[in-house]
C-alpha atoms as a PDB file:
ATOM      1  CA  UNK A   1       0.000   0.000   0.000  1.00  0.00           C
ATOM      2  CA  UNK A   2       2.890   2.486   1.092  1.00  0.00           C
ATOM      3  CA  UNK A   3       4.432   1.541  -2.226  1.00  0.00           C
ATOM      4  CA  UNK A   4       1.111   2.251  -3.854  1.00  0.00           C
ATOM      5  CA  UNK A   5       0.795   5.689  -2.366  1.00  0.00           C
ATOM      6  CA  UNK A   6       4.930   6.582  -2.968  1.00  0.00           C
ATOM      7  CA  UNK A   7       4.733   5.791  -6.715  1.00  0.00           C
ATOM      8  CA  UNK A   8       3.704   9.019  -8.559  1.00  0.00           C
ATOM      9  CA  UNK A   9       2.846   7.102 -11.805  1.00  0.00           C
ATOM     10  CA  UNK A  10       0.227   4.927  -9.748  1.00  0.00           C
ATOM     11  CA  UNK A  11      -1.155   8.056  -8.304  1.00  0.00           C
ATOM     12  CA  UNK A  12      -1.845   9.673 -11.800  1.00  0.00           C
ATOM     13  CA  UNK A  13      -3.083   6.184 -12.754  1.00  0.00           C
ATOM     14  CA  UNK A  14      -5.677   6.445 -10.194  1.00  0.00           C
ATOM     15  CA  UNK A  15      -6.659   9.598 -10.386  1.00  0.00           C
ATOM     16  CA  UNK A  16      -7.311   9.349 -14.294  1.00  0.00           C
ATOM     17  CA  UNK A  17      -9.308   6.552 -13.682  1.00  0.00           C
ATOM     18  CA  UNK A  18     -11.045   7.736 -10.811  1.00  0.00           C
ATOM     19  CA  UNK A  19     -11.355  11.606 -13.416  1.00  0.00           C
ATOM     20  CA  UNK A  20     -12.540   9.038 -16.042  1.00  0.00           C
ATOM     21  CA  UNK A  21     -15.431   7.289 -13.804  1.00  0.00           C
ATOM     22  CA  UNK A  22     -16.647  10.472 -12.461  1.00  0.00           C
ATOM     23  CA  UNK A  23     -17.446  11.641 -16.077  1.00  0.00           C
ATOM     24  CA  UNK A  24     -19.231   8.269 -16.932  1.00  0.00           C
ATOM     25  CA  UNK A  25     -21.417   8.560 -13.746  1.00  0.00           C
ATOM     26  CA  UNK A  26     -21.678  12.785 -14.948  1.00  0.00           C
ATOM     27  CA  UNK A  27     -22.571  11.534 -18.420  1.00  0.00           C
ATOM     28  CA  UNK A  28     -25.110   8.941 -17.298  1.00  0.00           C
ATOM     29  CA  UNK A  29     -27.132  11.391 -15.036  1.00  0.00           C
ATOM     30  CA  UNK A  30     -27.254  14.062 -17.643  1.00  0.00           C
ATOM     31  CA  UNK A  31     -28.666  11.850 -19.644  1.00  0.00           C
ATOM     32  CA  UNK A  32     -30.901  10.065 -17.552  1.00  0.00           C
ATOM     33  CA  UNK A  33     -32.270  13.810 -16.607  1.00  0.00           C
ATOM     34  CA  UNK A  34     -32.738  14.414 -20.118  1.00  0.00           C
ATOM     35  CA  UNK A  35     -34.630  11.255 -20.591  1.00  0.00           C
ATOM     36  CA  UNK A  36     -36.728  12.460 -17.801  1.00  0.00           C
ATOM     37  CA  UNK A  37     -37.830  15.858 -19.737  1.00  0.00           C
ATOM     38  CA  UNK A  38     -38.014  13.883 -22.850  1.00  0.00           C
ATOM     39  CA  UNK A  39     -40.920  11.213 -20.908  1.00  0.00           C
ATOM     40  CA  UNK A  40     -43.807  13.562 -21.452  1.00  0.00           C
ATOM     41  CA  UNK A  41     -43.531  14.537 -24.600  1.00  0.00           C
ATOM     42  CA  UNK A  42     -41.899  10.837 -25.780  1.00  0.00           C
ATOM     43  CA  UNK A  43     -45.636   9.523 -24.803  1.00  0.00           C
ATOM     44  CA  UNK A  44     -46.869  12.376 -26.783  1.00  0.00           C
ATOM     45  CA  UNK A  45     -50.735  12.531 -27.045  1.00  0.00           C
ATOM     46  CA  UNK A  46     -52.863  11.512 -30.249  1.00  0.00           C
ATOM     47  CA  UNK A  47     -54.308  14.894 -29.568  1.00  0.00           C
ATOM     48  CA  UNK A  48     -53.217  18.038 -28.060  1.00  0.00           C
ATOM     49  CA  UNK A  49     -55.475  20.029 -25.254  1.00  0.00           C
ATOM     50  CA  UNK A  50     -55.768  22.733 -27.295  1.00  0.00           C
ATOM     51  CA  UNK A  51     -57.233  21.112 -30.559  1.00  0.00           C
ATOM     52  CA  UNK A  52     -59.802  18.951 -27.604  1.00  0.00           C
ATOM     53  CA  UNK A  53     -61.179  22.013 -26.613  1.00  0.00           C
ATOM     54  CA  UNK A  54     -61.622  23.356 -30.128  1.00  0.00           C
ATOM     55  CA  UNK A  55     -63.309  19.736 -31.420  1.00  0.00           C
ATOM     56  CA  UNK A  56     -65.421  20.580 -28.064  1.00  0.00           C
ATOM     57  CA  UNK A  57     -66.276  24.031 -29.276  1.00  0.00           C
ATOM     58  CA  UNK A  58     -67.285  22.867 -32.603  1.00  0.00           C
ATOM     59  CA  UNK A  59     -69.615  20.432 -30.758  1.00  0.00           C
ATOM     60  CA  UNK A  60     -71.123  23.052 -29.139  1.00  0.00           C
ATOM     61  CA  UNK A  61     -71.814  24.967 -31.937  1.00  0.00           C
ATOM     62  CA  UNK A  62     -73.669  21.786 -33.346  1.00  0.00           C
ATOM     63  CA  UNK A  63     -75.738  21.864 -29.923  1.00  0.00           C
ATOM     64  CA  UNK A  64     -76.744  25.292 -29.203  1.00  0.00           C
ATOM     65  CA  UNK A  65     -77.871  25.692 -32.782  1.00  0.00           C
ATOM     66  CA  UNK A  66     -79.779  22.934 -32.601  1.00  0.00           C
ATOM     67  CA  UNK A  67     -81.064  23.731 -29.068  1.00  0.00           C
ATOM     68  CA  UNK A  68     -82.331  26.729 -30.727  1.00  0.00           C
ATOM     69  CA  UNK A  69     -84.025  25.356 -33.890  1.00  0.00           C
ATOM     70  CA  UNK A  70     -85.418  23.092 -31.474  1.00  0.00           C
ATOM     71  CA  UNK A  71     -87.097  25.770 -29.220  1.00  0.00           C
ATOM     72  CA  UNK A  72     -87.986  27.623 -32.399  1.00  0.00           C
ATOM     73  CA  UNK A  73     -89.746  24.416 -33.709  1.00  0.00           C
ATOM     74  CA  UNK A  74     -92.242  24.054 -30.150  1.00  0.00           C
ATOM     75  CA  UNK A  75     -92.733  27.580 -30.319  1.00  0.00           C
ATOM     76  CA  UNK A  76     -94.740  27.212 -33.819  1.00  0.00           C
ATOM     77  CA  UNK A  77     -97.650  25.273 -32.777  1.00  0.00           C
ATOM     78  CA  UNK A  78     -95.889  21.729 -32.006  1.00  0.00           C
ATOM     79  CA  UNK A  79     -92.872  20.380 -32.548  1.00  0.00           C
ATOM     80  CA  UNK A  80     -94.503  17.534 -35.163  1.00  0.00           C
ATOM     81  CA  UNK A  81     -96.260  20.300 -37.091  1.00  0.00           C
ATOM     82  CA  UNK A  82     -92.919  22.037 -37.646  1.00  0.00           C
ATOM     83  CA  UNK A  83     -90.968  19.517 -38.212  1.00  0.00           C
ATOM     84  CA  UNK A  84     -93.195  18.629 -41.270  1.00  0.00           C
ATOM     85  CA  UNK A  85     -93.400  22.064 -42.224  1.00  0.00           C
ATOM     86  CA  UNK A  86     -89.662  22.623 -42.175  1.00  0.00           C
ATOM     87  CA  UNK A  87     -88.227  19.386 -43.060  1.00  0.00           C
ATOM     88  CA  UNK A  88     -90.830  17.509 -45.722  1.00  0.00           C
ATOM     89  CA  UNK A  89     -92.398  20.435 -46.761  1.00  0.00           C
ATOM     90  CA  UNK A  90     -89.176  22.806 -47.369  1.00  0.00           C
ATOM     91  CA  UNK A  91     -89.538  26.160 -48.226  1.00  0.00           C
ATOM     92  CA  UNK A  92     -85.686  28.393 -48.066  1.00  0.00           C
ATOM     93  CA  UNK A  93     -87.765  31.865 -47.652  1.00  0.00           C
ATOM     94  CA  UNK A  94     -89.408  30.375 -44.828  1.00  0.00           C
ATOM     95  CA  UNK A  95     -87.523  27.479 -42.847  1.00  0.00           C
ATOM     96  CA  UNK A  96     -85.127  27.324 -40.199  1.00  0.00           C
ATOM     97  CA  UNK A  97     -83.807  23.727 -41.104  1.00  0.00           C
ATOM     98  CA  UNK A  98     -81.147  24.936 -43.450  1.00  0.00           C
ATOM     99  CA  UNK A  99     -79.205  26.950 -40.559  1.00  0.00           C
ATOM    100  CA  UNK A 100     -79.548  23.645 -38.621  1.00  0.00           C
ATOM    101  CA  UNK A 101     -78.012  21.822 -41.855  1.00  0.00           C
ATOM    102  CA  UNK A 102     -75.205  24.483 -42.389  1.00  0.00           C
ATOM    103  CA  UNK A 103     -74.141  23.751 -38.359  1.00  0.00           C
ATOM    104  CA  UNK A 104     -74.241  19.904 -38.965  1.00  0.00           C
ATOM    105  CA  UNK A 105     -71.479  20.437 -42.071  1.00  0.00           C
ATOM    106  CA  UNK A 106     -69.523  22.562 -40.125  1.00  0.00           C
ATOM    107  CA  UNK A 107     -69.352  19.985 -37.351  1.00  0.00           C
ATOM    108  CA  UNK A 108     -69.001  17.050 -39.341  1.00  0.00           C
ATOM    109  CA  UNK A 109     -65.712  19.026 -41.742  1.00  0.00           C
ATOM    110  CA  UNK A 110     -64.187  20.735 -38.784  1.00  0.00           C
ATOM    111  CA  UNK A 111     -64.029  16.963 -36.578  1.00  0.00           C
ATOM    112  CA  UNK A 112     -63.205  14.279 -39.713  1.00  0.00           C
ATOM    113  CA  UNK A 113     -60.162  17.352 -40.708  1.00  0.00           C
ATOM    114  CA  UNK A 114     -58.635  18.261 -37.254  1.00  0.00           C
ATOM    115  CA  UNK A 115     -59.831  15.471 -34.781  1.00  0.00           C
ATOM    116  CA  UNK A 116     -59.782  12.465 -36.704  1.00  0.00           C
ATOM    117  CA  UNK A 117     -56.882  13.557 -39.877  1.00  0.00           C
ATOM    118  CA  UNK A 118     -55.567  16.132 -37.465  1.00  0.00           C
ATOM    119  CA  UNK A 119     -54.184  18.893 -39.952  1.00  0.00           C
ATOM    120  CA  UNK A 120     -52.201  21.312 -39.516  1.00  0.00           C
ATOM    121  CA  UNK A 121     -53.537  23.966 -41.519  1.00  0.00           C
ATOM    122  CA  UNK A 122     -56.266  26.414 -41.928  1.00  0.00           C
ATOM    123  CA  UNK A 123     -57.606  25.726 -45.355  1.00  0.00           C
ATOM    124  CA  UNK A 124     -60.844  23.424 -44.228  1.00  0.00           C
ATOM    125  CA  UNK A 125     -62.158  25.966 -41.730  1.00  0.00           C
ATOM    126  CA  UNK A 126     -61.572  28.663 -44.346  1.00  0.00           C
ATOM    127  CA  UNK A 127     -63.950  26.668 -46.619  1.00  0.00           C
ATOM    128  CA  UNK A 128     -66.466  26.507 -44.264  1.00  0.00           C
ATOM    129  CA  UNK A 129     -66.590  29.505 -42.462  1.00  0.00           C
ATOM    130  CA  UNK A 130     -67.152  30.671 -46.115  1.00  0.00           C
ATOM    131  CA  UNK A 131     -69.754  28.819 -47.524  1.00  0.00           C
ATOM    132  CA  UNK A 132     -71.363  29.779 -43.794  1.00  0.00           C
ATOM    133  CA  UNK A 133     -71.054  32.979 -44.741  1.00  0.00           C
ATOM    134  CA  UNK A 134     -72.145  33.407 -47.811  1.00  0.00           C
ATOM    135  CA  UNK A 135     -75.176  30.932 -46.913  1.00  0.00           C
ATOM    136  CA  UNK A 136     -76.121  33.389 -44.102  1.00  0.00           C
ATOM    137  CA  UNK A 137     -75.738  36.381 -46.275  1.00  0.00           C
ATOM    138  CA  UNK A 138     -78.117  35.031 -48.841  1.00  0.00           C
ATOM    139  CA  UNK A 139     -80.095  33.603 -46.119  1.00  0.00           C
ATOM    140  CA  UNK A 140     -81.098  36.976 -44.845  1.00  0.00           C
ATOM    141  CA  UNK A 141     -81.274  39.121 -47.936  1.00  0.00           C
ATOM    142  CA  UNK A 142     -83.634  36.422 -49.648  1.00  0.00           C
ATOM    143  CA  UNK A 143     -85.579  35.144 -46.300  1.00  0.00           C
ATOM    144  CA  UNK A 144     -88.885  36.329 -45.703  1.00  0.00           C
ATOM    145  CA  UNK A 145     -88.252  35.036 -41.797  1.00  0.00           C
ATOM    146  CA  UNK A 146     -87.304  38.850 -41.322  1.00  0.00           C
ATOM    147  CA  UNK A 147     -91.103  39.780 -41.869  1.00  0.00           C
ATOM    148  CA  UNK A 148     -92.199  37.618 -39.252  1.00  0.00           C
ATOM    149  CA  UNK A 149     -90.608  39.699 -36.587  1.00  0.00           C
ATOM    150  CA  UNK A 150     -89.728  36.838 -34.095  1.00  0.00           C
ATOM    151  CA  UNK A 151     -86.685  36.540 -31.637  1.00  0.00           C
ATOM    152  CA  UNK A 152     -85.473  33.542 -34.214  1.00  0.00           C
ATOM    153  CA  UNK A 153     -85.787  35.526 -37.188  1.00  0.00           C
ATOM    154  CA  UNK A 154     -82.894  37.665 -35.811  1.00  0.00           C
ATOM    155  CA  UNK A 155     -81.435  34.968 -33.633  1.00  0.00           C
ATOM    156  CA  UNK A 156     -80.046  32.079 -35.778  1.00  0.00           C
ATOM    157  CA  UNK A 157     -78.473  33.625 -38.186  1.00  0.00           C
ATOM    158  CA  UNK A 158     -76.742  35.752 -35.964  1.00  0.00           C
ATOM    159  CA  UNK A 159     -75.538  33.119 -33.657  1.00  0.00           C
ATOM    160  CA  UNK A 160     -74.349  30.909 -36.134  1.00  0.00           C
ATOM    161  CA  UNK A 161     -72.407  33.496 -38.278  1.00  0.00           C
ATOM    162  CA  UNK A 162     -70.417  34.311 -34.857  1.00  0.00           C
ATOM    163  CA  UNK A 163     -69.908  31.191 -33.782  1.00  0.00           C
ATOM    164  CA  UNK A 164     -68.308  30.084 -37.492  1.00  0.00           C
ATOM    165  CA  UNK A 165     -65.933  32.908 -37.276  1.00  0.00           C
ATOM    166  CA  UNK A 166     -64.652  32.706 -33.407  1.00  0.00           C
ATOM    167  CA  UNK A 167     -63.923  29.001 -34.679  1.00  0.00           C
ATOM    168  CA  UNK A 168     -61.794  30.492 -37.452  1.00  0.00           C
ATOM    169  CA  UNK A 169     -60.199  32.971 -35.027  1.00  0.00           C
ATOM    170  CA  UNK A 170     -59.627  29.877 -32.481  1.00  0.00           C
ATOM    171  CA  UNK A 171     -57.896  27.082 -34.626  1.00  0.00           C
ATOM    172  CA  UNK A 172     -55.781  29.924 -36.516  1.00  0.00           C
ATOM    173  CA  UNK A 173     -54.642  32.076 -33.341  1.00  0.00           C
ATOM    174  CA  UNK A 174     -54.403  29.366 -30.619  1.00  0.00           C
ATOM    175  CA  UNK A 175     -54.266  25.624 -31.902  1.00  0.00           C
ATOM    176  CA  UNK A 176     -51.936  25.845 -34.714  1.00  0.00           C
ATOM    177  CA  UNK A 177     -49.742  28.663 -33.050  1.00  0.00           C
ATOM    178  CA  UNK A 178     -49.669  26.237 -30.078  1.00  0.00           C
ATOM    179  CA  UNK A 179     -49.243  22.951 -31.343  1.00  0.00           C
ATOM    180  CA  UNK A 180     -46.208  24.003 -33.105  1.00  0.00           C
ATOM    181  CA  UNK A 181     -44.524  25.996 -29.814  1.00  0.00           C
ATOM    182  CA  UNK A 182     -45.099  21.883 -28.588  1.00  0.00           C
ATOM    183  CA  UNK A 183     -43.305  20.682 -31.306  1.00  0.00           C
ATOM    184  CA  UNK A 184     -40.792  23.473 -31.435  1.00  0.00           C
ATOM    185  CA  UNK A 185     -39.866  22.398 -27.377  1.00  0.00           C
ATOM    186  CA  UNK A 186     -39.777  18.815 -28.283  1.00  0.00           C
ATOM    187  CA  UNK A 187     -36.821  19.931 -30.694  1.00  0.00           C
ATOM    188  CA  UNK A 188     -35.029  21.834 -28.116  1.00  0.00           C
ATOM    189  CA  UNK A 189     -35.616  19.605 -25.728  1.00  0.00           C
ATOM    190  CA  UNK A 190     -34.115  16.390 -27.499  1.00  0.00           C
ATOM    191  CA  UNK A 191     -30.930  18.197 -28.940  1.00  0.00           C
ATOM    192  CA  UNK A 192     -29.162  18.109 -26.289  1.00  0.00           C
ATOM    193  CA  UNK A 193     -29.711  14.195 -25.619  1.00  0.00           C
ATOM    194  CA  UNK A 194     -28.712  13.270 -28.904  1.00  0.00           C
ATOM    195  CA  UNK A 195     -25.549  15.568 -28.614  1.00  0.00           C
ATOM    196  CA  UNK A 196     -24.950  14.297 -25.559  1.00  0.00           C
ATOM    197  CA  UNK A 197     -22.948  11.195 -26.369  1.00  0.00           C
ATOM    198  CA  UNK A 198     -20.597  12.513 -29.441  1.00  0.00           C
ATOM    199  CA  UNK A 199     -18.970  15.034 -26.616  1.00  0.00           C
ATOM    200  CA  UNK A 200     -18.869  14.105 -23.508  1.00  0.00           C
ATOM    201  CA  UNK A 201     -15.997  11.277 -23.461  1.00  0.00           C
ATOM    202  CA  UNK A 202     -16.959   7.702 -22.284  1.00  0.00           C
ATOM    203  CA  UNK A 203     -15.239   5.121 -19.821  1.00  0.00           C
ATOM    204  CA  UNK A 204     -11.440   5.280 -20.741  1.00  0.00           C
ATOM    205  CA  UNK A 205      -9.443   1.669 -20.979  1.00  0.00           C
ATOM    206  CA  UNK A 206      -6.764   0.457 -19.261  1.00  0.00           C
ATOM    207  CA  UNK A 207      -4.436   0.873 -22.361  1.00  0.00           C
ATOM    208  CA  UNK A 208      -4.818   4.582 -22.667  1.00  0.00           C
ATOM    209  CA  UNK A 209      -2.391   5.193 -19.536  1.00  0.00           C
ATOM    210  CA  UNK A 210       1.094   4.855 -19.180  1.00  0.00           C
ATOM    211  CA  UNK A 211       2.579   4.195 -15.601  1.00  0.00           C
ATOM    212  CA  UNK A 212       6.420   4.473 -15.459  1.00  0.00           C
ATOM    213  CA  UNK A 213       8.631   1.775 -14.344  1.00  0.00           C
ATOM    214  CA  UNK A 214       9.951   1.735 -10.901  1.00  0.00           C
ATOM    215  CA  UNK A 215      13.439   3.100 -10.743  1.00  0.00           C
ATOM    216  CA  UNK A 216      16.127   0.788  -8.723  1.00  0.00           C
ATOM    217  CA  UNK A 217      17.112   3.190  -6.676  1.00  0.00           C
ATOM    218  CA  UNK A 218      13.077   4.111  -5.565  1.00  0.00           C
ATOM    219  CA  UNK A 219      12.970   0.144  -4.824  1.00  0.00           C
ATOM    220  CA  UNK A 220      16.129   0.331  -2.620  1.00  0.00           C
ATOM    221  CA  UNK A 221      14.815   2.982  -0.803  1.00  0.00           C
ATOM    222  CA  UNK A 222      11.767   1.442  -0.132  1.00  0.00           C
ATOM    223  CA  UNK A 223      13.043  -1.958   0.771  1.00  0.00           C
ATOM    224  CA  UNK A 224      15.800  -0.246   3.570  1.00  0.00           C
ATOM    225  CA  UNK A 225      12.702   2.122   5.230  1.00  0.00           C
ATOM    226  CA  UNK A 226      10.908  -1.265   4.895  1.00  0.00           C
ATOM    227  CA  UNK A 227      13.658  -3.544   6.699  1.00  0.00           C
ATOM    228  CA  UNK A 228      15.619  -0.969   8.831  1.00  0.00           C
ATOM    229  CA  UNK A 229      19.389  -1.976  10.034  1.00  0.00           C
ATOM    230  CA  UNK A 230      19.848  -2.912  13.720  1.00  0.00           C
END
């Protein structure tokens, strides 16, 4: 041991191996921490929050317009007698079942393009929030609902040109512009790991050191302190 702790070539030995092990156990927990931030987005969602509570908002809009044709229908002399004025007996100056229509093809576009296809783009909800437009436009101008003077007249068509465009403003401002902040961390997040291993230097060998050989006179030394004269 006392020749183990003399020897300045065993020392350097040691303390390359012991500078070597240290940056193996520093390499593994940097990259065991980065694994750790890499977990949540690894077991990345089939959906993001954000485009969930959009499909949920286009749901609603589905539901409240209906909600309101509904109430419209009952307030008409019975729901039956509406429905077969509205529905078989379809007039466009003077039905409400078209709006109802124009809500279900939103809902059904908007979910099959960014729930179940999940794209990345604005292009679908452009088409529809035009042809809602448009539909609404002509819907009013043409209509004869206006002469009426009921709360409905007014109400649908109002209701459902809003609610087409805050879905625009939604997906375009918040989903898309969030979804790719997500991805854009994921990136940043995973550089580093994959760097990780081309720089920081791995367990060294035993054939990358050099320990000198004991000099005579070091051994002489050594063996007289060991085995003093009496």
């Amino acid at each position: 041991m006392n020749r183990l702790l003399n020897d300045p070539g065993q020392c350097s030995s040691l303390n390359r191996f012991s500078s070597s092990a240290s940056v193996s156990t520093t390499h593994s927990v940097n990259t065991s921490q980065l694994a750790a931030r890499l977990q949540p987005y690894s077991n990345k969602k089939t959906i993001s929050d954000v485009r969930r509570t959009f499909c949920l908002f286009v749901t609603f809009d589905l539901l409240f317009v209906g909600l309101l044709w509904i109430i419209e229908l009952n307030v008409d002399g019975g729901i039956i007698h509406s429905l077969e004025s509205e529905v078989v007996h379809y007039d466009f100056h003077k039905s409400y079942f078209d709006i109802f229509l124009l809500a279900m093809f939103r809902f059904l576009t908007l979910v099959i393009a960014y729930a179940l296809c999940r794209l990345n783009h604005w292009w679908v909800i452009a088409i529809t929030t035009a042809v809602t437009s448009a539909f609404l436009i002509v819907k009013v101008i043409v209509s004869k609902l206006l002469v009426q003077g009921t709360a409905f007249a007014y109400l649908l068509p109002i209701i459902s040109f809003i609610l087409a465009w805050i879905e625009t403003w939604f997906l375009d401002f918040k989903v898309l512009p969030q979804e790719l902040k997500d991805e854009n961390r994921v990136f940043t997040v995973s550089g580093p790991s994959e760097q990780a291993p081309l720089i920081l230097p791995g367990p060294l060998s035993d054939g990358q050191f050099y320990s000198p050989p004991e000099s005579v006179a070091d051994s002489d030394e050594e063996d007289d302190s060991e085995n003093p004269k009496h």
